[in-house]
Protein backbone atom coordinates (compact mmCIF):
# COMPACT_ATOMS: atom_id res chain seq x y z
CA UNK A 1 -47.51 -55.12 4.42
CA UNK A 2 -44.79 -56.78 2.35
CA UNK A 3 -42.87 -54.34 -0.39
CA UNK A 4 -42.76 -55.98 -3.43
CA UNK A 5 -39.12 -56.46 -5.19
CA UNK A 6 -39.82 -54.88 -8.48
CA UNK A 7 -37.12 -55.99 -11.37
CA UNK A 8 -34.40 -53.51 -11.35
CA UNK A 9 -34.95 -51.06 -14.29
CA UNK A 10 -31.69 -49.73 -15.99
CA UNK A 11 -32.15 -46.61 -18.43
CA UNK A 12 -28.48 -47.33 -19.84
CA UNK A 13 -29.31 -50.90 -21.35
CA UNK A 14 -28.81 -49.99 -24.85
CA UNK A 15 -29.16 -53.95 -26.08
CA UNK A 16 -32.75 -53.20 -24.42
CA UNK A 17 -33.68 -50.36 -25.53
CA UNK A 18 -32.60 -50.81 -29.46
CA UNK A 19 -33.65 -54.44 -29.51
CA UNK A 20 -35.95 -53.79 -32.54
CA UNK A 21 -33.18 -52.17 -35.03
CA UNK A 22 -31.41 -53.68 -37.05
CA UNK A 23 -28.02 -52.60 -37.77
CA UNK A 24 -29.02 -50.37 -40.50
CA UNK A 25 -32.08 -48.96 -38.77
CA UNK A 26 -29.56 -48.23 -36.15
CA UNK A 27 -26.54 -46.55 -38.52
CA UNK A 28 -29.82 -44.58 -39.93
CA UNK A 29 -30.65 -43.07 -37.01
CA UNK A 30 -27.78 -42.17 -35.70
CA UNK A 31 -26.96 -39.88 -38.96
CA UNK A 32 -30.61 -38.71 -37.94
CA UNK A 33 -30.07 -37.59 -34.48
CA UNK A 34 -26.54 -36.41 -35.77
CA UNK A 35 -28.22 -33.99 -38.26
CA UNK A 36 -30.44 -32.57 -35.41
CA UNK A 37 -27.45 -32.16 -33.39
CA UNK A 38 -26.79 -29.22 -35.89
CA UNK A 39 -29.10 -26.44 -34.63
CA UNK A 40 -27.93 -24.34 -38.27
CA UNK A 41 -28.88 -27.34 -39.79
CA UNK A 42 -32.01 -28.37 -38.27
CA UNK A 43 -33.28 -24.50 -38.75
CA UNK A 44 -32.23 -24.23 -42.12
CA UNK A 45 -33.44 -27.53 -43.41
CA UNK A 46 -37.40 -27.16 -41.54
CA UNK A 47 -37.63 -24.00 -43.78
CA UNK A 48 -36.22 -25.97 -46.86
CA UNK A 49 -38.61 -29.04 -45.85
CA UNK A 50 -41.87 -26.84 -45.60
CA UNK A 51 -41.16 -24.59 -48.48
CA UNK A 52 -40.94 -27.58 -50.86
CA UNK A 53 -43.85 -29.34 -49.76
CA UNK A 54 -45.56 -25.78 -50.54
CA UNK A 55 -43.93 -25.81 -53.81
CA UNK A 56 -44.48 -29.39 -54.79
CA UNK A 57 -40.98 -30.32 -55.60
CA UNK A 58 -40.52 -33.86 -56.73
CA UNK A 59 -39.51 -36.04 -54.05
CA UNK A 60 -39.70 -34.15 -51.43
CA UNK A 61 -42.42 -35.80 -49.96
CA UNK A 62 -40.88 -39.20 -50.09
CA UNK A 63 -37.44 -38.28 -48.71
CA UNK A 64 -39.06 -36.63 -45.67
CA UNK A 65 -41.40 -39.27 -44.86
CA UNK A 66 -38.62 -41.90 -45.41
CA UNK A 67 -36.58 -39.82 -42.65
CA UNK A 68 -37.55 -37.32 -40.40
CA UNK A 69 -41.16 -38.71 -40.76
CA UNK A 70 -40.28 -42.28 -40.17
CA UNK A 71 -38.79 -41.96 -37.12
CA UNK A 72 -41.34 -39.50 -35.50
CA UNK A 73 -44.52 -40.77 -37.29
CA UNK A 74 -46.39 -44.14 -37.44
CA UNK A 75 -48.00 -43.25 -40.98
CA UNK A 76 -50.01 -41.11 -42.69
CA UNK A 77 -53.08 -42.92 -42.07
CA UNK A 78 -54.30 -45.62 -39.29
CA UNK A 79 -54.24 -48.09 -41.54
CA UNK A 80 -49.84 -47.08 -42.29
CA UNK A 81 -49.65 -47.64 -38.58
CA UNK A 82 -50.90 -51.18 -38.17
CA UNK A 83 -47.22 -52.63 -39.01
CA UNK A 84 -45.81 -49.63 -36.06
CA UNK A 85 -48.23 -51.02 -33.56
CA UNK A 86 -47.56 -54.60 -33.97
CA UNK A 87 -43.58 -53.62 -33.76
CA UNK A 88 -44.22 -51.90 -30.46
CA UNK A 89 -46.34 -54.91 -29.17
CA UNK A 90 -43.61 -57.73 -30.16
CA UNK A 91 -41.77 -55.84 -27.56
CA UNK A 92 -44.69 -55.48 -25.35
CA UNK A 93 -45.02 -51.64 -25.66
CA UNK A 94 -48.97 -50.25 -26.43
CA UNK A 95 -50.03 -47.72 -29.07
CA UNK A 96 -51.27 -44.41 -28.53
CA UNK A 97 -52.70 -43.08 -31.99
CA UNK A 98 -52.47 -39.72 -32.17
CA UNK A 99 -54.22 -38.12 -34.97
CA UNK A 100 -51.61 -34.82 -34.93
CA UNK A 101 -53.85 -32.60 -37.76
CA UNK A 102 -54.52 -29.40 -37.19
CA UNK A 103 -57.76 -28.57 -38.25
CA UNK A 104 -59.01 -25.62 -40.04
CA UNK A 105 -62.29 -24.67 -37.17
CA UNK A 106 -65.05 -25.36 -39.04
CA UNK A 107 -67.77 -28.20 -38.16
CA UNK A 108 -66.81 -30.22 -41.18
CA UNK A 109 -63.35 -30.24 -39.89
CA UNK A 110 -64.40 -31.01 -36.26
CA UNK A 111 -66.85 -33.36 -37.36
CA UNK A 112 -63.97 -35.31 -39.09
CA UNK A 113 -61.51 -35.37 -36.14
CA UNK A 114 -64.21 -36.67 -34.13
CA UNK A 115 -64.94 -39.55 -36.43
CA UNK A 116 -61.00 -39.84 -36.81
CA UNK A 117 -60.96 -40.26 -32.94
CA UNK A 118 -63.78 -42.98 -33.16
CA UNK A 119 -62.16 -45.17 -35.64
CA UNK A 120 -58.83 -44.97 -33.25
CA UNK A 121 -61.10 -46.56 -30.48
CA UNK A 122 -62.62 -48.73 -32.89
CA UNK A 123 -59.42 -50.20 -33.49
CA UNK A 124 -58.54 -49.85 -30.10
CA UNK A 125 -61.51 -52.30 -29.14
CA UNK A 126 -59.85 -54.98 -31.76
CA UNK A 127 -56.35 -55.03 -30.74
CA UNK A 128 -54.24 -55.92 -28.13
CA UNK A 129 -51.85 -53.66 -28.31
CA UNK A 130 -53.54 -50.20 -28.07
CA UNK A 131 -54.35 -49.25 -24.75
CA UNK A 132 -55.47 -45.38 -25.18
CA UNK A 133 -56.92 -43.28 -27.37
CA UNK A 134 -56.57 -39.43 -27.88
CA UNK A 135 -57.77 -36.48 -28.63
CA UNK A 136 -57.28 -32.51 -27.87
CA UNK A 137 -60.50 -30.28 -27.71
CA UNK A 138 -59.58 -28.06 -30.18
CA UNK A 139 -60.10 -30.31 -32.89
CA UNK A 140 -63.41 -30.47 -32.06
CA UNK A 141 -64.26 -27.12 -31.18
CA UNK A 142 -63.07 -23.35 -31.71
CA UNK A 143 -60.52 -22.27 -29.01
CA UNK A 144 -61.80 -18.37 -29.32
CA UNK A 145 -65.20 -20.25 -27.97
CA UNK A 146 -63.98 -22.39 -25.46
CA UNK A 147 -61.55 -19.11 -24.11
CA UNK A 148 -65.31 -16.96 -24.52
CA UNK A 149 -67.08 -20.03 -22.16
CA UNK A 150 -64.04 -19.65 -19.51
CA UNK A 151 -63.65 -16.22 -19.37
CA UNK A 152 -68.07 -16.41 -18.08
CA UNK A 153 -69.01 -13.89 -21.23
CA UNK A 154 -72.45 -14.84 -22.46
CA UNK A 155 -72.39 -16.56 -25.90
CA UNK A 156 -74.76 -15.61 -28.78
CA UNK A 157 -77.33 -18.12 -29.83
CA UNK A 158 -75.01 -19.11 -32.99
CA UNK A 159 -72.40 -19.51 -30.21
CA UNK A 160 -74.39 -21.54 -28.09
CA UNK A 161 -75.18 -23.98 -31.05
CA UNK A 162 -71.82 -24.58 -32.01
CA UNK A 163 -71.01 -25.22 -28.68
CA UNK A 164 -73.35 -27.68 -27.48
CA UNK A 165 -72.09 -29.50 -31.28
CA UNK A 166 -68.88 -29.67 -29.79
CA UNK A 167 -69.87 -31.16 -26.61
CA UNK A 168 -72.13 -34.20 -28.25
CA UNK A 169 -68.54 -34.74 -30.04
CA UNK A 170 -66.88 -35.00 -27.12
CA UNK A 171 -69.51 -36.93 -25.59
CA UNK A 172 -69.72 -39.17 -28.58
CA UNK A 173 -66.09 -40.15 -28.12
CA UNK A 174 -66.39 -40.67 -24.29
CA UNK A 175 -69.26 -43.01 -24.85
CA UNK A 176 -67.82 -44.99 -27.49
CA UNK A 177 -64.36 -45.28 -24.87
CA UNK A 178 -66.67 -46.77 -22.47
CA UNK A 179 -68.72 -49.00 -24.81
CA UNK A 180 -65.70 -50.83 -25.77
CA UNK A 181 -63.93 -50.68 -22.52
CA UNK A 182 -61.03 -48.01 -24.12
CA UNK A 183 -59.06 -45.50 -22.46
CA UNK A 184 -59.05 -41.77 -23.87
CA UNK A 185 -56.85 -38.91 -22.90
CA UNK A 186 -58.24 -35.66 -23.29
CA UNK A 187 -55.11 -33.26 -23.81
CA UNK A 188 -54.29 -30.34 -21.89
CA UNK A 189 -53.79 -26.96 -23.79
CA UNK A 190 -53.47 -23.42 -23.14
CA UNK A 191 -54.29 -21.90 -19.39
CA UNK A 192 -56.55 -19.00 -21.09
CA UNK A 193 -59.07 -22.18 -22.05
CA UNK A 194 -57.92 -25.47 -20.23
CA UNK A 195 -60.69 -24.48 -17.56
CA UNK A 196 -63.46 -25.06 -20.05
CA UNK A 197 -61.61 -28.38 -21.01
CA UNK A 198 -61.14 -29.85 -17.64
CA UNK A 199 -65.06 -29.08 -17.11
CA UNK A 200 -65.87 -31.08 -19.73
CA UNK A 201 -63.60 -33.75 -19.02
CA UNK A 202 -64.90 -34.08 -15.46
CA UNK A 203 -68.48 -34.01 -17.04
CA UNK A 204 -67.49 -36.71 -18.64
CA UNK A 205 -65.62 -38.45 -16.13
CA UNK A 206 -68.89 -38.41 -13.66
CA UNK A 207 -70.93 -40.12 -16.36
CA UNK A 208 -67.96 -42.81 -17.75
CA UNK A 209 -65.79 -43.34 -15.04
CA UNK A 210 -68.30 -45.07 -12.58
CA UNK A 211 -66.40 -48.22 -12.55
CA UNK A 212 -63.04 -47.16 -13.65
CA UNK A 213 -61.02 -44.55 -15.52
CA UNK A 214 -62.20 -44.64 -18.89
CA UNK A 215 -61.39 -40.52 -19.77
CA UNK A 216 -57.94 -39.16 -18.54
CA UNK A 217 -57.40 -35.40 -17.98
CA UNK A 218 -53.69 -34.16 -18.84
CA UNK A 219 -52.38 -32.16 -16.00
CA UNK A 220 -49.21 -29.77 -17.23
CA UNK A 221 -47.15 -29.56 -14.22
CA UNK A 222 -44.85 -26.68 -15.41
CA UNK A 223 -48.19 -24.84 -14.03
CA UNK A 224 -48.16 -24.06 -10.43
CA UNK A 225 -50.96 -24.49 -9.80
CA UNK A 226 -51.71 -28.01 -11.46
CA UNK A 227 -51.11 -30.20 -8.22
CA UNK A 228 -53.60 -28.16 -6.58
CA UNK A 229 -56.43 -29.17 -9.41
CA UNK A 230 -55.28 -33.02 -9.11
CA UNK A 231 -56.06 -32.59 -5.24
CA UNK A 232 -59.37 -30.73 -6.07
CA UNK A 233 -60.36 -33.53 -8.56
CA UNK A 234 -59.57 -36.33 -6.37
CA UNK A 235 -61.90 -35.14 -4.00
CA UNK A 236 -64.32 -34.48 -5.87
CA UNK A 237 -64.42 -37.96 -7.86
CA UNK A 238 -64.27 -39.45 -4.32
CA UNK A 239 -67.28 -37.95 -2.67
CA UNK A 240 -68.82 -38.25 -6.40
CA UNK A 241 -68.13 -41.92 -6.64
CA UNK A 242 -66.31 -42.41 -10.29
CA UNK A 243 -62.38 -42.36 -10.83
CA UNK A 244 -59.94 -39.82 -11.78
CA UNK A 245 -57.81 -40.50 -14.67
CA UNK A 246 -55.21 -38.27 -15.02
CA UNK A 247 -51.79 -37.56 -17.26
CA UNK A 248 -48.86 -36.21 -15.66
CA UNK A 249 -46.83 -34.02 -18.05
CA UNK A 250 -44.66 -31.25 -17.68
CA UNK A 251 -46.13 -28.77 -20.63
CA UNK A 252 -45.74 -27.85 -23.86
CA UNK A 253 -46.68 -24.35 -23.98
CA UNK A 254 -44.37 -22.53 -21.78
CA UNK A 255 -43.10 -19.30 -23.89
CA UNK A 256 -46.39 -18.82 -25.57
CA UNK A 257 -47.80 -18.56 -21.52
CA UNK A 258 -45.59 -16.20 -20.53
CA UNK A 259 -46.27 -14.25 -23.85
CA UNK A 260 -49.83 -14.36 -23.36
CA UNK A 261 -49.49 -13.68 -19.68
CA UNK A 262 -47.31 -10.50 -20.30
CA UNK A 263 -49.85 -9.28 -23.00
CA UNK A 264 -52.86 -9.44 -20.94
CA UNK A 265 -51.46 -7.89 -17.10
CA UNK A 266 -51.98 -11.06 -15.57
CA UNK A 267 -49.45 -13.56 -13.10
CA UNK A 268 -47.46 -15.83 -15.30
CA UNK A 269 -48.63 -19.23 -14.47
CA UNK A 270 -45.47 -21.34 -15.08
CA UNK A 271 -43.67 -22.45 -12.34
CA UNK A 272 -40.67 -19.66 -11.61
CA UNK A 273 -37.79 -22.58 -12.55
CA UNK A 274 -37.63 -25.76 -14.34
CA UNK A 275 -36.54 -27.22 -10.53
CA UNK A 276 -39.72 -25.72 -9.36
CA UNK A 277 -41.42 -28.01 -12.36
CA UNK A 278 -39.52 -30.82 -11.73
CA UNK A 279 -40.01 -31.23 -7.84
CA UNK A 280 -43.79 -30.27 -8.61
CA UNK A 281 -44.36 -33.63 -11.07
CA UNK A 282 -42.45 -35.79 -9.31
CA UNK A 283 -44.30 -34.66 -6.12
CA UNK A 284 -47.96 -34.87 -8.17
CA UNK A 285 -46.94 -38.59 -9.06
CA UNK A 286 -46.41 -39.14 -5.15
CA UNK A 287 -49.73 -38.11 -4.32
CA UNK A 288 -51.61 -40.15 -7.06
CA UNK A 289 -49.95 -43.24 -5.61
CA UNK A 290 -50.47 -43.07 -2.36
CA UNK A 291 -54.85 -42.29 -3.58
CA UNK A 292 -54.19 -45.20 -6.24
CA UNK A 293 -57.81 -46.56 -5.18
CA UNK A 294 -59.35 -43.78 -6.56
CA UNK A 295 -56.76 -42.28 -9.19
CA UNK A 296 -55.48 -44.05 -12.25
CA UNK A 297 -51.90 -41.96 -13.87
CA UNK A 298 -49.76 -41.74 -16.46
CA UNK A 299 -46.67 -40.23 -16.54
CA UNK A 300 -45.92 -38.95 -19.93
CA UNK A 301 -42.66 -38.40 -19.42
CA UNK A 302 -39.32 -38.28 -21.25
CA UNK A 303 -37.70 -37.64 -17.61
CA UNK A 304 -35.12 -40.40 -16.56
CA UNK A 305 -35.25 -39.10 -13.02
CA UNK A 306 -39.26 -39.12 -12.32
CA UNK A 307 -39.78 -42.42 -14.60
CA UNK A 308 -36.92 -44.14 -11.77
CA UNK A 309 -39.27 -42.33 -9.13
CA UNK A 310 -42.23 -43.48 -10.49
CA UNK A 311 -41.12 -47.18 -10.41
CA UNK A 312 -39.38 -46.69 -6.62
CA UNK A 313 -42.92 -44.97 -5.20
CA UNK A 314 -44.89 -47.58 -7.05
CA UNK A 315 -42.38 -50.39 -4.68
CA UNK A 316 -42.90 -48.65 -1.53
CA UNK A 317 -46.70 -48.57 -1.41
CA UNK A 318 -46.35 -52.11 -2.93
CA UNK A 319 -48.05 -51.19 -6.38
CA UNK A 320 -47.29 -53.96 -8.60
CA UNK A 321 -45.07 -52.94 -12.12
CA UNK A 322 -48.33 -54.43 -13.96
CA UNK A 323 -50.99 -52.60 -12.31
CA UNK A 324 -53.48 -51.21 -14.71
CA UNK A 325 -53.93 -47.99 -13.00
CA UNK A 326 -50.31 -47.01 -13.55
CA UNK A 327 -48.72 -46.06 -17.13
CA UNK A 328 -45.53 -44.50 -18.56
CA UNK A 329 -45.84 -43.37 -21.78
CA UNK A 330 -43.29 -41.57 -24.20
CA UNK A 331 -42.79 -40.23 -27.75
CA UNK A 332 -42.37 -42.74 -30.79
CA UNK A 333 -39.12 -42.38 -32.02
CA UNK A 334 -37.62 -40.92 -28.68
CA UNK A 335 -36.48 -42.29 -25.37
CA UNK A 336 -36.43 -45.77 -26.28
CA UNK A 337 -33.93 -46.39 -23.85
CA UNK A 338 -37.05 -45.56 -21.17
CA UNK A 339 -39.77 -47.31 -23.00
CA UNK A 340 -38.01 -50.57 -23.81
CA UNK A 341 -36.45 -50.78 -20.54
CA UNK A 342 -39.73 -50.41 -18.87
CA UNK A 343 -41.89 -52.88 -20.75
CA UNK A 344 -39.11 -55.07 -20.31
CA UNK A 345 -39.28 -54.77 -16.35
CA UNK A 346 -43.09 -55.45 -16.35
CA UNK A 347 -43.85 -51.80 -16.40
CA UNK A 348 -47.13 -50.88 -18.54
CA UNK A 349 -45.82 -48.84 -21.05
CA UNK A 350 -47.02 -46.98 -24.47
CA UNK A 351 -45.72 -44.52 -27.19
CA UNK A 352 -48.02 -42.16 -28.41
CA UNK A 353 -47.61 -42.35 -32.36
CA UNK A 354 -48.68 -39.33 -34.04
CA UNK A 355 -50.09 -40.03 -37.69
CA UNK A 356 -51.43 -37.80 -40.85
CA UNK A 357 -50.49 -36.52 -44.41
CA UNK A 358 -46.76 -35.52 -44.52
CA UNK A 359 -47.39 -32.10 -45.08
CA UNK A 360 -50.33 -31.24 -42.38
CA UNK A 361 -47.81 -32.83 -39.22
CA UNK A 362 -44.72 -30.98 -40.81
CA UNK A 363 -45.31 -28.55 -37.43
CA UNK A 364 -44.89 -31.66 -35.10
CA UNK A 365 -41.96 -33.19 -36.83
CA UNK A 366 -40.00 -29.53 -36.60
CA UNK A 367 -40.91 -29.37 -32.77
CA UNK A 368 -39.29 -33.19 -32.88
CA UNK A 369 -36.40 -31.46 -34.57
CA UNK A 370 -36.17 -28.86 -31.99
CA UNK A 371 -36.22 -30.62 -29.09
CA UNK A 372 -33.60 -32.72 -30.03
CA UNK A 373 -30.75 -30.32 -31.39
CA UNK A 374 -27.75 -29.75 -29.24
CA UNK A 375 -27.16 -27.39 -27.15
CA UNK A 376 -23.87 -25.36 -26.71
CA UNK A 377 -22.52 -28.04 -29.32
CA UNK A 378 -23.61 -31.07 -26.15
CA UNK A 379 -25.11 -34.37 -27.98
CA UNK A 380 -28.10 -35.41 -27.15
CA UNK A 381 -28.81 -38.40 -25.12
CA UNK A 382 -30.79 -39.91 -27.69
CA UNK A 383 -27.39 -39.64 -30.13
CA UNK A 384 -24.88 -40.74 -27.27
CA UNK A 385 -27.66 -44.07 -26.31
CA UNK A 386 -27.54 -44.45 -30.29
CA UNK A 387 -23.65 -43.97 -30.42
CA UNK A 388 -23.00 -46.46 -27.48
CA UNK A 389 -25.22 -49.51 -28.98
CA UNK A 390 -22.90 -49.21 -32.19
CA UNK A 391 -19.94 -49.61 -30.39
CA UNK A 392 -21.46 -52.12 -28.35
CA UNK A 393 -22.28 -54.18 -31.39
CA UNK A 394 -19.41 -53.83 -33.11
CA UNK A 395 -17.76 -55.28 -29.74
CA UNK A 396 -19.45 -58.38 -29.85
């Protein structure tokens, strides 16, 4: 069989990868990224951010959303986001709305991320541009009760009730994804519950996924054991006849796992080293290649190394860069030098764009923060790609 010559994908082509800024959207970001570079900084100033939208203090609220917020955030509402998608699309990068609200676990506030989630798919259905949908469990169900339903205790008959509520939401946004033909990924989350999730989402996948991969488990690879539940899936959607959607990420939960894990006398189940994690994904997104007839991935990844493996593996079992079974998908505001790049080679490629009230994603735009301060005074690679298309320009 003939390998197919896939356009060469360079991570370093800043002109790509910042074609949408102008020059001031540029210079603004780069005295972002250069004020997350300073870890005394970024810690002082999330304490200074959430104490004075506690407080109320007069524009405090507009300078963070026309910041921090900005570059992290589509909007506070779907509606704020329509401009964000149609950016992204120009450039022929999809939207993943995520709703990023934590809720406060009671039905009216699960009841409301579930209809949140519908109108996402709603829109979904009417555009062009957004290929996914999202949604974690927890905002539509109590994490004490899915950790209960894991663990095999029996639940009480109020228990049982508010369970079986949470499953006709979940099953309310799986059947409106495969009404309108739309994607949904249901998140991963901590070990001590993600059992009870990836039930459901195989529930759901043996009713919606007859024809193709309509919901999408997450599958954190920092787990050890996570390549071992792909395998175990694949089988069983082959000899159940539906598909396996899955995401590939690496995890976001890592030191509350081994805190948990410590607590309770139990095997830590991260992966011993971040090699370990890294040789573990890029060998999960091997194995969901070569079983592309029956699994559909995406690699949520902000990983130079496994995105370039992704797109080599894809060329040697002569998967097309197009192929609708095969995503990459990143952070809005982040990697842009991976998402832009890709798109640009033909790759199918999406940002996931959180959205909500200022205030209520203030703990997402702090992780943002986090992840991108320096280390041992080092610049980040989103400041030195930002750094290197200024000079570029101004060499033109």
């Amino acid at each position: 069989m003939p390998i197919t010559q896939a356009p060469p994908v360079s991570f370093d082509d800043t002109a790509v990868a910042f074609a949408s800024k102008s020059d001031a959207e540029l210079r603004k970001m780069y005295a972002l990224f250069a004020s997350m570079n300073n870890n005394t900084l970024v810690k002082t100033g999330g304490g200074l951010m959430k104490t004075a939208l506690k407080w109320g203090i007069p524009g405090s609220k507009f300078l963070i959303k026309h910041s921090i917020f900005n570059q992290f955030c589509g909007g506070e509402t779907i509606k704020e986001c329509i401009p964000v998608i149609a950016e992204l699309g120009r450039y022929g990068i999809g939207t993943i709305l995520d709703y990023s609200v934590e809720g406060e676990g009671n039905d009216k506030s699960f009841d409301h991320t579930r209809d949140e989630i519908l109108a996402t798919i709603d829109l979904a259905h009417r555009s062009t541009h957004i290929p996914f949908s999202v949604f974690k469990v927890t905002g539509l169900a109590d994490s004490g009760l899915l950790e209960k339903v894991q663990a095999g205790k029996p639940l009480t008959p109020a228990e049982q009730a508010s369970y079986d509520r949470a499953h006709a939401r979940m099953d309310a946004i799986c059947q409106r994804a495969h009404q309108y033909g739309v994607r949904v990924f249901v998140d991963a989350e901590e070990s001590w519950f993600q059992q009870t999730i990836d039930n459901l989402a195989y529930e759901m996948m043996r009713k919606y996924n007859r024809e193709s991969a309509i919901v999408w488990n997450t599958y954190q690879l920092y787990r050890h054991d996570r390549l071992d539940a792909i395998k175990a899936a694949h089988d069983d959607a082959k000899q159940g006849g539906y598909y396996l959607g899955g995401k590939l990420v690496r995890g976001a939960y890592m030191e509350k796992e081994a805190r948990v894990a410590g607590q309770r006398g139990y095997q830590n189940p991260i992966n011993p080293s971040k090699q370990a994690t890294d040789d573990l994904y890029n060998e999960s997104l091997r194995y969901c290649v070569q079983h592309i007839d029956r699994i559909s991935i995406c690699a949520g990844t902000h990983n130079e190394a496994s995105s370039k493996l992704l797109t080599e593996v894809m060329q040697e079992f002569d998967v097309q860069p197009g192929d609708p079974r095969i995503w990459f998908a990143q952070l809005y505001g982040m990697s842009d030098n991976l998402s832009y790049n890709l798109a640009h080679a033909g790759y199918n490629t999406a940002k996931y764009v959180p959205y909500g009230p200022v205030d209520a994603v203030m703990p997402y735009l702090l992780r943002r923060a986090d992840e991108n301060t320096a280390i041992a005074g080092q610049s980040s690679r989103e400041f030195l790609l930002i750094q290197k298309e200024i000079r570029r320009r101004q060499g033109r």
